[in-house]
C-alpha atoms as a PDB file:
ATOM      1  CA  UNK A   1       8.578   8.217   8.003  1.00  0.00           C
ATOM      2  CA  UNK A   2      11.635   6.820   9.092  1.00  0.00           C
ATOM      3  CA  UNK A   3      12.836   3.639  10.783  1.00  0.00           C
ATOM      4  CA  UNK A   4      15.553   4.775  13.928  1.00  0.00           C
ATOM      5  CA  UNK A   5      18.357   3.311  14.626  1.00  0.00           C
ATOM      6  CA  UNK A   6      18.034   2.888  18.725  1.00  0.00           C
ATOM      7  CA  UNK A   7      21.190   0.900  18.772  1.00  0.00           C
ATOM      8  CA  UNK A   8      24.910   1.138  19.504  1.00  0.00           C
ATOM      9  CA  UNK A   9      26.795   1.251  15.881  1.00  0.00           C
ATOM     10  CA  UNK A  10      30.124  -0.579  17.739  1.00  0.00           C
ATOM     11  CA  UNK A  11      27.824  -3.355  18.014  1.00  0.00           C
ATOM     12  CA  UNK A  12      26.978  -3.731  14.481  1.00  0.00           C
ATOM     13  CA  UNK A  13      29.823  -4.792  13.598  1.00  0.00           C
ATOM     14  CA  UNK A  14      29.975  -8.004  16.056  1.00  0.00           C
ATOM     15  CA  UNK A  15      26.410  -9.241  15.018  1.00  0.00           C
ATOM     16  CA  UNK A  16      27.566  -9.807  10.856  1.00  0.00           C
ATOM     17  CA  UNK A  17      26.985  -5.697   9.943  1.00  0.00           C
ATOM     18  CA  UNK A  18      29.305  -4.778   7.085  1.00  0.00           C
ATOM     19  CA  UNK A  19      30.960  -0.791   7.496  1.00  0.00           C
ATOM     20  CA  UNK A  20      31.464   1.166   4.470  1.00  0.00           C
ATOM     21  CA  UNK A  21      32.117   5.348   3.982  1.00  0.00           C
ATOM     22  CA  UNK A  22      29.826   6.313   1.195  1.00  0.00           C
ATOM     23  CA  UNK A  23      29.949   8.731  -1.486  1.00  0.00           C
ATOM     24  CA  UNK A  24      31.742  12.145  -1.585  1.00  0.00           C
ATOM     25  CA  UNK A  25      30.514  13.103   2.147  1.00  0.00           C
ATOM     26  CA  UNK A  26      31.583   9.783   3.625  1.00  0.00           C
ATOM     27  CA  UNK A  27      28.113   8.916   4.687  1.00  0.00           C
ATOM     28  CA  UNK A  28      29.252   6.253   6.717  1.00  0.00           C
ATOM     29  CA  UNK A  29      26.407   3.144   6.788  1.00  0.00           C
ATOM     30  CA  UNK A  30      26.090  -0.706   7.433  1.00  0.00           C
ATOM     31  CA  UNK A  31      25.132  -3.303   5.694  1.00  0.00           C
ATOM     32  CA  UNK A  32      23.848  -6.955   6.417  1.00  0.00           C
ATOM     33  CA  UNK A  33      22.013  -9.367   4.029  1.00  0.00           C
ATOM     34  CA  UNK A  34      19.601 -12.407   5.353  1.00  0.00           C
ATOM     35  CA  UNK A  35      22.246 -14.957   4.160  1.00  0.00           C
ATOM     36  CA  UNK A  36      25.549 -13.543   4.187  1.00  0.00           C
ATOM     37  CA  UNK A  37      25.828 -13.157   0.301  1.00  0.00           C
ATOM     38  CA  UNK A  38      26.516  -9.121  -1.090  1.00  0.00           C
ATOM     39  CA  UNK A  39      24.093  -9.334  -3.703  1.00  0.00           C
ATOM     40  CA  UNK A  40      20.737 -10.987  -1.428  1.00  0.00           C
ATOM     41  CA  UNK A  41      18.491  -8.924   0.216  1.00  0.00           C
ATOM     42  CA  UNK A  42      19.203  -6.956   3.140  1.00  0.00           C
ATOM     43  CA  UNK A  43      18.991  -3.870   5.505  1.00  0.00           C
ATOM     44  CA  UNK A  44      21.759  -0.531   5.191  1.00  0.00           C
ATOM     45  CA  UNK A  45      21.783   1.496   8.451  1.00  0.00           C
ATOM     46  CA  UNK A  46      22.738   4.515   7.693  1.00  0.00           C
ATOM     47  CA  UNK A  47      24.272   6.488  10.450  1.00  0.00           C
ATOM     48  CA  UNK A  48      24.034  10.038   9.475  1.00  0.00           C
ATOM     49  CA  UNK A  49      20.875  11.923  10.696  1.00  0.00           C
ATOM     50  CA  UNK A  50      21.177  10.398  13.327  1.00  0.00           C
ATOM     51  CA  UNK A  51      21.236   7.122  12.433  1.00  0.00           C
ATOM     52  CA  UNK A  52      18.084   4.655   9.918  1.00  0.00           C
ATOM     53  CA  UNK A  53      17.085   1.573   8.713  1.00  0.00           C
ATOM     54  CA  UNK A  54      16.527   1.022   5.122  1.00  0.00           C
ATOM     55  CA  UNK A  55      15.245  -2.421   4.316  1.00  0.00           C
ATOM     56  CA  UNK A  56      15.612  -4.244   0.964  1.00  0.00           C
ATOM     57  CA  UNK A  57      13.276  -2.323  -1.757  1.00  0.00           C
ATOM     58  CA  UNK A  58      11.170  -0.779   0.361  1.00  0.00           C
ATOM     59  CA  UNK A  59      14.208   2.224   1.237  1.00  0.00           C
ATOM     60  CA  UNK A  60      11.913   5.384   2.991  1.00  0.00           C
ATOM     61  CA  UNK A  61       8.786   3.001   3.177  1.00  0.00           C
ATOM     62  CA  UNK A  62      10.489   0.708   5.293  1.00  0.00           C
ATOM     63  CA  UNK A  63       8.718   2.218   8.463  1.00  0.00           C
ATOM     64  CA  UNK A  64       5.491   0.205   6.873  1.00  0.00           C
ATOM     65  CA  UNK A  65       7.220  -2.978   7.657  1.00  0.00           C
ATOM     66  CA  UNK A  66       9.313  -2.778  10.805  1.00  0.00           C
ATOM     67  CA  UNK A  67       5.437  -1.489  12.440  1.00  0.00           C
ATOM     68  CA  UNK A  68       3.611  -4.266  11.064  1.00  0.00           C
ATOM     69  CA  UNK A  69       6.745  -5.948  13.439  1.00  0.00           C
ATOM     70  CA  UNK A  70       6.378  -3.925  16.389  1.00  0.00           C
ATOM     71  CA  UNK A  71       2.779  -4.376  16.103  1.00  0.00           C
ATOM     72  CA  UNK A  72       3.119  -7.857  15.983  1.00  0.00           C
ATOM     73  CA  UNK A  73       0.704  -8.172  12.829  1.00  0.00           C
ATOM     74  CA  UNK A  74       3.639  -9.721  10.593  1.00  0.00           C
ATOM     75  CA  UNK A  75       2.163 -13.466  10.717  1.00  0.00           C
ATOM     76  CA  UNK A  76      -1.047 -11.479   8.439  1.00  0.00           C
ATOM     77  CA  UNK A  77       1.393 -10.574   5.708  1.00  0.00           C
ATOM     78  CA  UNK A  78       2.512 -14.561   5.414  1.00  0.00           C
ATOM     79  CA  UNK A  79       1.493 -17.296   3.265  1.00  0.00           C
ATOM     80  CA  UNK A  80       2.353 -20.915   3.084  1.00  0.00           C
ATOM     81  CA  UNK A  81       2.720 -22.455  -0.387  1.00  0.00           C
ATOM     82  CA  UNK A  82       3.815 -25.824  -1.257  1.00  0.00           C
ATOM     83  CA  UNK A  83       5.292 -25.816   2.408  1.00  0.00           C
ATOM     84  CA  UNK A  84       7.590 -22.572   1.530  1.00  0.00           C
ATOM     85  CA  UNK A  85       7.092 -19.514   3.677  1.00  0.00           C
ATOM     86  CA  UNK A  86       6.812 -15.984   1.610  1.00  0.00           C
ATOM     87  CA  UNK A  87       5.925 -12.606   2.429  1.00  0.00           C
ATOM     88  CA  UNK A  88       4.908 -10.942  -1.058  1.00  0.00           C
ATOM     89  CA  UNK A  89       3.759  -7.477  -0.726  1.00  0.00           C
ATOM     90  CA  UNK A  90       2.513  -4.200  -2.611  1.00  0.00           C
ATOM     91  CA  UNK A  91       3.650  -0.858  -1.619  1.00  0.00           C
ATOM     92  CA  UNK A  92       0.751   1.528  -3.100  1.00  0.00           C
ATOM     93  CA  UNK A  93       2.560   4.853  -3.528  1.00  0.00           C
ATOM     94  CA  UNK A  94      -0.759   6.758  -4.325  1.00  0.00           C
ATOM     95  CA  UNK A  95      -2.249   5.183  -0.696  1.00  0.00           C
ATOM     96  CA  UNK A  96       1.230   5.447   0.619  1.00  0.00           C
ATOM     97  CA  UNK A  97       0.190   2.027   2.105  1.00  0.00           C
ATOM     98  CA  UNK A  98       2.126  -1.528   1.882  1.00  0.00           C
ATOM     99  CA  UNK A  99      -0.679  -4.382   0.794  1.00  0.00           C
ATOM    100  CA  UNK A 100       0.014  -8.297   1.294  1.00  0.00           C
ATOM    101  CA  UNK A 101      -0.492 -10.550  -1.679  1.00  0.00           C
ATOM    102  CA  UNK A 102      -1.821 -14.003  -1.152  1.00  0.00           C
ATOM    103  CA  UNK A 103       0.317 -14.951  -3.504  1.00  0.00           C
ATOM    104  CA  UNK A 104       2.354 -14.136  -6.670  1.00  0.00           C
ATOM    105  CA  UNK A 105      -0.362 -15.219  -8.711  1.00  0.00           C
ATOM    106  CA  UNK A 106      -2.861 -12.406  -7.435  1.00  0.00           C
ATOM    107  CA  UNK A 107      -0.078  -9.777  -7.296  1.00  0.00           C
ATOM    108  CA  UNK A 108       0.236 -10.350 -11.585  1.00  0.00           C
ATOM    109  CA  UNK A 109      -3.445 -10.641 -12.189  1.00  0.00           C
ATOM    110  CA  UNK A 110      -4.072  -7.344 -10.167  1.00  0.00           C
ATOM    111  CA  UNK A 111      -1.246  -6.389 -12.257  1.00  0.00           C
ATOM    112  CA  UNK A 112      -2.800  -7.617 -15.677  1.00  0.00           C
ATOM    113  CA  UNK A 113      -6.066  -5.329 -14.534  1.00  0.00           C
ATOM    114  CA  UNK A 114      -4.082  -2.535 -13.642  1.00  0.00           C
ATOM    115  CA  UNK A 115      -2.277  -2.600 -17.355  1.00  0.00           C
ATOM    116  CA  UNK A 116      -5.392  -3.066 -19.164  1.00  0.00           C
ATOM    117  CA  UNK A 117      -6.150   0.509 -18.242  1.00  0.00           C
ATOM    118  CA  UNK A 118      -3.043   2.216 -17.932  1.00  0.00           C
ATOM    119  CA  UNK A 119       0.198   0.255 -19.438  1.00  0.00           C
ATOM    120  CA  UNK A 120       2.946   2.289 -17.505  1.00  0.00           C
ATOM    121  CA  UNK A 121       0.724   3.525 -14.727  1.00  0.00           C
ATOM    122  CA  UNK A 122       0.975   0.163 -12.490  1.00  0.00           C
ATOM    123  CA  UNK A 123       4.517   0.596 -12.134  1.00  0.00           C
ATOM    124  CA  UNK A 124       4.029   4.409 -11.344  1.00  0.00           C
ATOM    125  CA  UNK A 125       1.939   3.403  -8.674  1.00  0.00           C
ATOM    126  CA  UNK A 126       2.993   0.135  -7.515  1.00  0.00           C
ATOM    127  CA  UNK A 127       6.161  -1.430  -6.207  1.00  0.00           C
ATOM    128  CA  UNK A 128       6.334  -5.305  -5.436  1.00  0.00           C
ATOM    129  CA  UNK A 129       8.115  -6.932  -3.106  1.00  0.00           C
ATOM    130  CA  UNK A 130       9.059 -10.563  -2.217  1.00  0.00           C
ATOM    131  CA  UNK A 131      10.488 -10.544   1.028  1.00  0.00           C
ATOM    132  CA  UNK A 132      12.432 -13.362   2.066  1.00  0.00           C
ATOM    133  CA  UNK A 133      11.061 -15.237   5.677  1.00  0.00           C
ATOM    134  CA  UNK A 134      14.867 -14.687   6.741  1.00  0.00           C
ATOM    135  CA  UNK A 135      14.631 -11.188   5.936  1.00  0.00           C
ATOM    136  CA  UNK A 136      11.566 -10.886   8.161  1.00  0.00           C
ATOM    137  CA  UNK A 137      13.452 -12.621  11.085  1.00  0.00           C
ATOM    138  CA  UNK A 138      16.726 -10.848  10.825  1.00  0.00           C
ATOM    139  CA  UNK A 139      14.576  -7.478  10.809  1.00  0.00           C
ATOM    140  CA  UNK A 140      12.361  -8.767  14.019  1.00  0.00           C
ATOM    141  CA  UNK A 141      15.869  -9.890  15.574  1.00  0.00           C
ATOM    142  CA  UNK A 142      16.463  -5.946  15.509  1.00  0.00           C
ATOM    143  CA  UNK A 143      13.442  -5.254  16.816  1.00  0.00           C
ATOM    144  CA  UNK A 144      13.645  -7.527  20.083  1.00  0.00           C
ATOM    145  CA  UNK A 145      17.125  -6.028  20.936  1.00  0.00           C
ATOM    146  CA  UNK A 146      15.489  -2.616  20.737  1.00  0.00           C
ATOM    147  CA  UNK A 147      17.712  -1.503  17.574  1.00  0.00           C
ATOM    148  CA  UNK A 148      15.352  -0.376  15.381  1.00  0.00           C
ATOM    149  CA  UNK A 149      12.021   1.733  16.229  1.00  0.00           C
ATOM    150  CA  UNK A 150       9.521   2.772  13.720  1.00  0.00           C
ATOM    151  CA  UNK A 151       8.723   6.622  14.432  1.00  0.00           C
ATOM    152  CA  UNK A 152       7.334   9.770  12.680  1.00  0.00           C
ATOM    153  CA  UNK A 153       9.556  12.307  12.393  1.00  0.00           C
ATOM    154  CA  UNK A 154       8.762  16.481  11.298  1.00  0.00           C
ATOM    155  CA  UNK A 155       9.534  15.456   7.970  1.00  0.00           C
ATOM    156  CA  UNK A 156       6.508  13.110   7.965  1.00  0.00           C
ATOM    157  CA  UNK A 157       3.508  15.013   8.813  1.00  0.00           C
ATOM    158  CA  UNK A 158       1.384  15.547   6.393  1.00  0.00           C
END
């Protein structure tokens, strides 16, 4: 599953999108973090096969996200602590399914019960994520322009 890029790449640029030619075939992608800093979270559009979205951690499971966007179900994956906004989530790789957390808390005791049974095999298995509310808004900013479109692909059937 894939996240397409539906956009113009001349206009990445303009909107904050960093351009770099990557590794010996010059894949040639774009960058952007939520903040402006290189090292924060952030999305790489990649413009060779025709052109994808990666987002943050999440890389080829990213589609999970951006249609939780499109379907307008995103305010389900949020939670309001102490008056701070977060989005933490669990991508199931065995359900090939992305799970919200109600908090951090319930992500490590899940974790802790997980372990008890299988030390390495949470890890195998599970991938947390703690997306930034920025994050979420920078990726639904491409999503109202009609840049970015979740879609399966041939390489996605099952």
């Amino acid at each position: 599953m894939r996240v397409k890029f539906t956009g113009r790449f001349k206009d990445l640029i303009p909107d904050g999108w960093t351009f770099q030619k990557l590794f010996a075939r010059n894949y040639r992608q774009y960058h952007k973090t939520f903040d402006g800093k290189q090292h924060s979270q952030g999305c790489r559009i990649w413009q060779h096969l025709g052109g994808y979205l990666e987002i943050a951690d999440l890389y080829d499971r990213s589609y999970f996200l951006v249609k939780q966007i499109e379907d307008g179900k995103i305010e389900e994956w949020k939670h309001e602590i102490h008056g701070k906004t977060y989005y933490w989530l669990i991508f199931d790789r065995d359900e090939n399914v992305i799970h919200a957390c109600p908090s951090p808390e319930y992500c490590s005791i899940k974790q802790e019960e997980y372990e008890t049974e299988d030390s390495d095999g949470y890890y195998e298995r599970y991938l947390k994520i703690n997306l930034r509310p920025k994050m979420v808004d920078m990726i639904q900013n491409l999503v109202d322009k009609g840049w970015i479109k979740s879609e399966l692909g041939k390489d996605n059937e099952s």
